[in-house]
N, C-alpha and C. Protein backbone atom coordinates (compact mmCIF):
# COMPACT_ATOMS: atom_id res chain seq x y z
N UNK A 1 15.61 -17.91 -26.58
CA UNK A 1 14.57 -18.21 -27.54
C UNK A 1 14.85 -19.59 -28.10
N UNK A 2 13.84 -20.99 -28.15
CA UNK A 2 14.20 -21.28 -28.56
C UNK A 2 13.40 -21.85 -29.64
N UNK A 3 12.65 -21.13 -30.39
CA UNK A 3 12.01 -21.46 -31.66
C UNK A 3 11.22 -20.10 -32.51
N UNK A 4 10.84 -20.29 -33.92
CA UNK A 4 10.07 -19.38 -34.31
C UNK A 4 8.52 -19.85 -35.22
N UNK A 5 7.86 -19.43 -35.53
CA UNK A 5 6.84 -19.82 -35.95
C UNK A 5 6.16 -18.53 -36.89
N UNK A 6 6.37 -18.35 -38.01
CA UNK A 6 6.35 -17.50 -38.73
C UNK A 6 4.84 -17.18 -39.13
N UNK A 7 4.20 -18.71 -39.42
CA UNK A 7 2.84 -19.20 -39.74
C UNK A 7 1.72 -19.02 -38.70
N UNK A 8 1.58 -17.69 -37.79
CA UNK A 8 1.06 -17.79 -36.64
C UNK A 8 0.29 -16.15 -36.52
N UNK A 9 -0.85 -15.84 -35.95
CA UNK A 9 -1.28 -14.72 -35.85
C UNK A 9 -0.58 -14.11 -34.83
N UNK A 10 0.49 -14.04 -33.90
CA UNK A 10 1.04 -13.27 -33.57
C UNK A 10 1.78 -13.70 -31.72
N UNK A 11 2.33 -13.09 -31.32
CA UNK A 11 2.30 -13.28 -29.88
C UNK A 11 3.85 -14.12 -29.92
N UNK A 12 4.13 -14.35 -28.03
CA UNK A 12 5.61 -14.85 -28.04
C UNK A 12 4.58 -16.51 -26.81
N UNK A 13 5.21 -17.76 -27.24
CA UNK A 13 4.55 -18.78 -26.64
C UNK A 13 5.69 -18.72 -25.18
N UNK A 14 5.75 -18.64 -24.38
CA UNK A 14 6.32 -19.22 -23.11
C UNK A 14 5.73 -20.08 -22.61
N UNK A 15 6.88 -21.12 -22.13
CA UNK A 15 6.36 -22.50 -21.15
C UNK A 15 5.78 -22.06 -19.87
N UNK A 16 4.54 -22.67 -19.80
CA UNK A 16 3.30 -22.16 -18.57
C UNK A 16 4.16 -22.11 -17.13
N UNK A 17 5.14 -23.06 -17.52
CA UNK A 17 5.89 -22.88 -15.98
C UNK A 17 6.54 -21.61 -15.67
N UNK A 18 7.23 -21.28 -16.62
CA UNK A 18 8.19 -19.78 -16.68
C UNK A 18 7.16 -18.88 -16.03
N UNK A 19 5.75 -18.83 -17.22
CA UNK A 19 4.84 -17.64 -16.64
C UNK A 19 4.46 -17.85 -15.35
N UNK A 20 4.20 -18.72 -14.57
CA UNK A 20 4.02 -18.74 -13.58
C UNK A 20 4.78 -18.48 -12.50
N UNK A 21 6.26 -18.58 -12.81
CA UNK A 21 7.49 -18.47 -11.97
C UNK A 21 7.54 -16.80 -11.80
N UNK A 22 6.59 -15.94 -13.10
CA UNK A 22 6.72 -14.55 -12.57
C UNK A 22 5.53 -13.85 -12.21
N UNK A 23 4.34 -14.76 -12.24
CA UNK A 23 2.93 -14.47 -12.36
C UNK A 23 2.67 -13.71 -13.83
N UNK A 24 2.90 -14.05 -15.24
CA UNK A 24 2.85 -13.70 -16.39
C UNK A 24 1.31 -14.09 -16.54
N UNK A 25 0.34 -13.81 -16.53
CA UNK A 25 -0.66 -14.20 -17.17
C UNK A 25 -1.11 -14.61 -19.06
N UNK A 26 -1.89 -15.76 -18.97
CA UNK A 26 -2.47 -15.52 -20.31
C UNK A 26 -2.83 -14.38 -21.19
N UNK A 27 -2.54 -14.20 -22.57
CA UNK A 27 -2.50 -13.32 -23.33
C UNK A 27 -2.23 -11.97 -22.41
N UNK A 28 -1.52 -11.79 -22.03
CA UNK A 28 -0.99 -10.67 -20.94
C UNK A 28 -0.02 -9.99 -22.20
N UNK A 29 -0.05 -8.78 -22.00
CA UNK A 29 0.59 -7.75 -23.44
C UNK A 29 2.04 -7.70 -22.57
N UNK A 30 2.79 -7.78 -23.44
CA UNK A 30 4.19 -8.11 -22.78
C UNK A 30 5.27 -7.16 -23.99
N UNK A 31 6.26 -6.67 -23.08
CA UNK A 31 7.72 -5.97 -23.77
C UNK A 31 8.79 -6.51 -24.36
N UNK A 32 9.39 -7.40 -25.20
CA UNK A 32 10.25 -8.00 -25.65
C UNK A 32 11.30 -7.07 -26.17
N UNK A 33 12.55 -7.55 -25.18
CA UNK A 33 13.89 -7.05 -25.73
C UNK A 33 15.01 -7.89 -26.79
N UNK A 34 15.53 -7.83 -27.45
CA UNK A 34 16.06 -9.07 -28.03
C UNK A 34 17.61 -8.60 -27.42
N UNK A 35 18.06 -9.44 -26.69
CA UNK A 35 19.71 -8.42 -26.36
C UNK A 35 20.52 -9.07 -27.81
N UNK A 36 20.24 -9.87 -28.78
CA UNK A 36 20.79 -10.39 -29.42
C UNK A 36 21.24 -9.14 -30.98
N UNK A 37 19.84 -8.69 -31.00
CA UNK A 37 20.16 -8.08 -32.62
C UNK A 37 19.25 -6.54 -31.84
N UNK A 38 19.00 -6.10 -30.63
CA UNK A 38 18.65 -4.86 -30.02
C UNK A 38 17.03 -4.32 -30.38
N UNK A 39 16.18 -5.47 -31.12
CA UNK A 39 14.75 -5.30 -31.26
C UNK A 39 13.97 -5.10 -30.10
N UNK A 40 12.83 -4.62 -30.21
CA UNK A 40 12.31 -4.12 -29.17
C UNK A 40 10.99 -4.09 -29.82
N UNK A 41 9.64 -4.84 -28.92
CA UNK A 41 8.55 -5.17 -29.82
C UNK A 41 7.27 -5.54 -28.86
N UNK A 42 6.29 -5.39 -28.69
CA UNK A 42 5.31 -5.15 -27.82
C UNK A 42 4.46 -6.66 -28.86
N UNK A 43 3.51 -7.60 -28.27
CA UNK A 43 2.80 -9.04 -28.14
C UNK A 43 2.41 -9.04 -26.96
N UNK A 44 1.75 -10.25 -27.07
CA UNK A 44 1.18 -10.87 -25.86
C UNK A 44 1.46 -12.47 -25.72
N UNK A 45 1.86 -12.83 -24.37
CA UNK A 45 2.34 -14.13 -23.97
C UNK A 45 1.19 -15.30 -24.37
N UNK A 46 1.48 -16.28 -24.74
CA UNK A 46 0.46 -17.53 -24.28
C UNK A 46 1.00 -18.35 -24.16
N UNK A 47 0.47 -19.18 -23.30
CA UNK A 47 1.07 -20.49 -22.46
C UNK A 47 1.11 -21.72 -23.70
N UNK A 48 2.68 -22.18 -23.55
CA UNK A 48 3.26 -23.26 -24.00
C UNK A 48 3.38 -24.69 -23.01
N UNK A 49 3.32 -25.85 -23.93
CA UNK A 49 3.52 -26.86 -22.56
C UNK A 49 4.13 -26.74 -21.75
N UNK A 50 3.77 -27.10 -20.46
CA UNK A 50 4.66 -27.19 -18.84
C UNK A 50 5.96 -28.14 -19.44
N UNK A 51 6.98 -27.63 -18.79
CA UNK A 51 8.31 -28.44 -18.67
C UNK A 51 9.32 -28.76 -19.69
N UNK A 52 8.67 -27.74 -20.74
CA UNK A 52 9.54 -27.84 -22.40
C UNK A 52 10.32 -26.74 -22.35
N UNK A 53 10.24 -25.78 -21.51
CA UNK A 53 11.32 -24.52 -21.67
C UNK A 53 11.18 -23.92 -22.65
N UNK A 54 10.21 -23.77 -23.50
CA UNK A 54 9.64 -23.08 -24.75
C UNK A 54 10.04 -22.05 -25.20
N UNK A 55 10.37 -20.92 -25.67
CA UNK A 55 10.09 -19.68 -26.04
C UNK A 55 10.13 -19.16 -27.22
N UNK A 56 8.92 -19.15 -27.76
CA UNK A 56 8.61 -19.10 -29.36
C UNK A 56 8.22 -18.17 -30.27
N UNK A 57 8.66 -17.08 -31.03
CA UNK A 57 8.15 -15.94 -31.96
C UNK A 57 7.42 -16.28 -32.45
N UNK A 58 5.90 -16.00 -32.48
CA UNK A 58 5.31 -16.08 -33.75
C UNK A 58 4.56 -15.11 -34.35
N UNK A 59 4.45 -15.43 -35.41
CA UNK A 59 3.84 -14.01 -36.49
C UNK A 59 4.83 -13.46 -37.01
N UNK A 60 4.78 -12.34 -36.69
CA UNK A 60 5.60 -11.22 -37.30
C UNK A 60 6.65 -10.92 -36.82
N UNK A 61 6.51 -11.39 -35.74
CA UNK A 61 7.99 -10.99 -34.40
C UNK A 61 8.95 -12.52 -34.81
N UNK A 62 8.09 -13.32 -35.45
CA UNK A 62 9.21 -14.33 -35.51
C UNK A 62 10.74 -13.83 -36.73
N UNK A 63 10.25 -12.27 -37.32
CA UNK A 63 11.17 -11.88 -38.16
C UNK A 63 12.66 -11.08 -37.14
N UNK A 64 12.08 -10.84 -36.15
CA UNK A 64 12.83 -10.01 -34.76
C UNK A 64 13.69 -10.97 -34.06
N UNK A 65 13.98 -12.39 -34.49
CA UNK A 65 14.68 -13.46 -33.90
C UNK A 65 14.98 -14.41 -34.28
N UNK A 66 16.19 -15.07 -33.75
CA UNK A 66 16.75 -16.51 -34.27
C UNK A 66 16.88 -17.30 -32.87
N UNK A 67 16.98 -18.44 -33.17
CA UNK A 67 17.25 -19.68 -31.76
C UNK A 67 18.47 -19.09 -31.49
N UNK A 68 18.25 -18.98 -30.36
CA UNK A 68 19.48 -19.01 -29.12
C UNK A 68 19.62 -17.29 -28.85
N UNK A 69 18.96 -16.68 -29.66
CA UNK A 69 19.09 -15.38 -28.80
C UNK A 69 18.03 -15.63 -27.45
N UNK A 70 18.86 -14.12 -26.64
CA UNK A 70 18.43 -14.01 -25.32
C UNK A 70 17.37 -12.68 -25.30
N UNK A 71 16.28 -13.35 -24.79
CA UNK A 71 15.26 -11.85 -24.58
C UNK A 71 14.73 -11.90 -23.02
N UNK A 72 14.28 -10.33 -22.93
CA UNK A 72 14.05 -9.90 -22.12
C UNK A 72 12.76 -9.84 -22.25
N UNK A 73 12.07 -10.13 -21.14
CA UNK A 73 10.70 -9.68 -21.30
C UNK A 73 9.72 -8.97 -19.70
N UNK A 74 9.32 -8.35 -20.60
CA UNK A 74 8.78 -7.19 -19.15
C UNK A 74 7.20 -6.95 -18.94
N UNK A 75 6.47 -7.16 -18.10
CA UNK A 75 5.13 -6.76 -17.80
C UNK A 75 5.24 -5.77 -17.23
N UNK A 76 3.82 -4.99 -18.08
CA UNK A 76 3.94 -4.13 -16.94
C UNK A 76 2.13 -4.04 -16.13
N UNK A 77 2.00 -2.77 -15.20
CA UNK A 77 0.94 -2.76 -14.40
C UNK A 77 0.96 -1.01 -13.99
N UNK A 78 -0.54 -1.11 -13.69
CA UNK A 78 -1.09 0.05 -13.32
C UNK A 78 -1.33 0.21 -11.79
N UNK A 79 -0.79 1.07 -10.70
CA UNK A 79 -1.11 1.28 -9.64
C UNK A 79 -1.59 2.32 -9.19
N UNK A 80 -2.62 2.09 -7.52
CA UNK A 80 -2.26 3.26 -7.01
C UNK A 80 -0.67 3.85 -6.19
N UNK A 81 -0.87 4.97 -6.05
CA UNK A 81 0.53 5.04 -4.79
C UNK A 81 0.58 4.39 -3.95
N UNK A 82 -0.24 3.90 -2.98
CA UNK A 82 -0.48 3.14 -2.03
C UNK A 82 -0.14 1.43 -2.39
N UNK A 83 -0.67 1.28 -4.00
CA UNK A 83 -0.39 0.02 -3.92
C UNK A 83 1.23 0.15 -4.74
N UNK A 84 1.56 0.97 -5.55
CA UNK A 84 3.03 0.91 -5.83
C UNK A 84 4.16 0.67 -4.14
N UNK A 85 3.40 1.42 -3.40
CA UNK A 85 4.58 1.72 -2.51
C UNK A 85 5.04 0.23 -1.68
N UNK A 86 4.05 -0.66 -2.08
CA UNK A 86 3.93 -2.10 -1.46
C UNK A 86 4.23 -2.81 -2.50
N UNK A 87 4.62 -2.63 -4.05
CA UNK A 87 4.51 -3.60 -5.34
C UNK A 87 6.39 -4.07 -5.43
N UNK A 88 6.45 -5.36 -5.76
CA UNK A 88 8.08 -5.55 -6.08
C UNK A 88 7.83 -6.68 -7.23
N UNK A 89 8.78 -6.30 -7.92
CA UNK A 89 8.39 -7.24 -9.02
C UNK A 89 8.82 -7.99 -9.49
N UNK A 90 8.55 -9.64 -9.53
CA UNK A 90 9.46 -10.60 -9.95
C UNK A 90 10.00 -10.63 -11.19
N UNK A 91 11.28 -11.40 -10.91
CA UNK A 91 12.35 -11.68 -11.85
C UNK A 91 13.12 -12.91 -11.97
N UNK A 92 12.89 -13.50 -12.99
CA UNK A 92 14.01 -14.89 -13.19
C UNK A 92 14.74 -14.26 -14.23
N UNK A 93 16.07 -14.99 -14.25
CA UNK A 93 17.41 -14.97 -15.13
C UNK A 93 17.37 -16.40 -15.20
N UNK A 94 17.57 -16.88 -17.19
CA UNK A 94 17.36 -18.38 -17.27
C UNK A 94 18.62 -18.56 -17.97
N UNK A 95 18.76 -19.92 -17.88
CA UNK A 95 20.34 -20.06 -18.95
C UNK A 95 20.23 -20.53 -20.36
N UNK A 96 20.63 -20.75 -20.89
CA UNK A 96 20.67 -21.39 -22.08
C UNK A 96 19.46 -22.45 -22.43
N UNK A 97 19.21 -23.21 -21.23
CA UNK A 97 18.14 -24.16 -21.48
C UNK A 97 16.95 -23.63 -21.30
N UNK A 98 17.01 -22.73 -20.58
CA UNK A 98 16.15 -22.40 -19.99
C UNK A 98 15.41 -22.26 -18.60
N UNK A 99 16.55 -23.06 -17.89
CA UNK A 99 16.22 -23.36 -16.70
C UNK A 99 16.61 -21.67 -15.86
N UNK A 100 15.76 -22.01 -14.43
CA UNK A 100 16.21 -20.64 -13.96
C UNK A 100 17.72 -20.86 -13.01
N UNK A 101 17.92 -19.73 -13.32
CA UNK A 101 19.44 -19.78 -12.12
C UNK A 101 19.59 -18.62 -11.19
N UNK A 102 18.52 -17.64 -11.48
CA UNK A 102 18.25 -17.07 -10.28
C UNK A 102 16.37 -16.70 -10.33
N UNK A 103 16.22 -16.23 -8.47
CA UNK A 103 15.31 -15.45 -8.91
C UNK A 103 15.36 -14.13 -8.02
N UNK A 104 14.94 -13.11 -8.31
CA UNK A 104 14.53 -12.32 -7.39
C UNK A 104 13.46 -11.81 -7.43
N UNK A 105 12.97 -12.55 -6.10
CA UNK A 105 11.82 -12.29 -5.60
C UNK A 105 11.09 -10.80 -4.64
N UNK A 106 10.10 -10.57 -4.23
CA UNK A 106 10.08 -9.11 -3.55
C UNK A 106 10.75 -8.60 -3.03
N UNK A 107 11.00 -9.41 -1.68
CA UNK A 107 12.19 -8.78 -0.72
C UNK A 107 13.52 -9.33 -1.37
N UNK A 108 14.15 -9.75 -1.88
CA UNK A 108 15.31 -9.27 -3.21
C UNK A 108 15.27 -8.34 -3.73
N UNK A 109 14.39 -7.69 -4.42
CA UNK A 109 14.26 -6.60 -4.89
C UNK A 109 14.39 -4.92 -3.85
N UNK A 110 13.57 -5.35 -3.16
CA UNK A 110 13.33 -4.45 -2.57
C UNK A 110 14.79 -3.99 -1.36
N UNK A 111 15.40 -4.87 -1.46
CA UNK A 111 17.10 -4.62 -0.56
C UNK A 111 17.75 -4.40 -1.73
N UNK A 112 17.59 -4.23 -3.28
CA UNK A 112 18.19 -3.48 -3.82
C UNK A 112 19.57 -4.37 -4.47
């Protein structure tokens, strides 16, 4: 995380690049874990400038965090069986800056 914004109707800002690195869509309702202080809090993403590494509380969730904690964040989706049995779901792990240092992509996932 690396900012908060208290003064804000709500939501977590990620840099448009990140969302895209997992297919995160605009205002997409998203799961926030904080591994820092163990919060756990349901928002929706919106795109921050490309290439700033952003990740920003705002509203009310900006009370659920400080700079430099690490969160988790999870989409989720509705399938059929047919399309679960074909679905894998991306994942980046970022560091400190923000940059990614891994990813796993479908077939990553899917070898487990």
């Amino acid at each position: 995380m690396t900012d908060a914004s208290l003064h804000y109707e709500g939501s977590l800002t990620i840099d448009i690049e990140l969302m895209n690195e997992v297919g995160l869509l605009p205002y997409e309702k998203i799961l926030v874990g904080n591994m820092a202080n163990g919060e756990r809090f349901e928002t929706y993403a919106i795109p921050g400038p490309a290439g700033k590494r952003d990740v920003c509380l705002n509203g009310a969730t900006a009370h659920l965090g400080k700079r430099g904690d690490r969160l988790t964040i999870m989409a989720f989706c509705q399938l059929t069986l047919a399309e679960a049995e074909k679905h894998y779901p991306r994942a980046v792990t970022l560091n400190e800056k923000n940059e990614v240092v891994s990813r796993k992509p479908a077939s990553a996932l899917q070898q487990g």
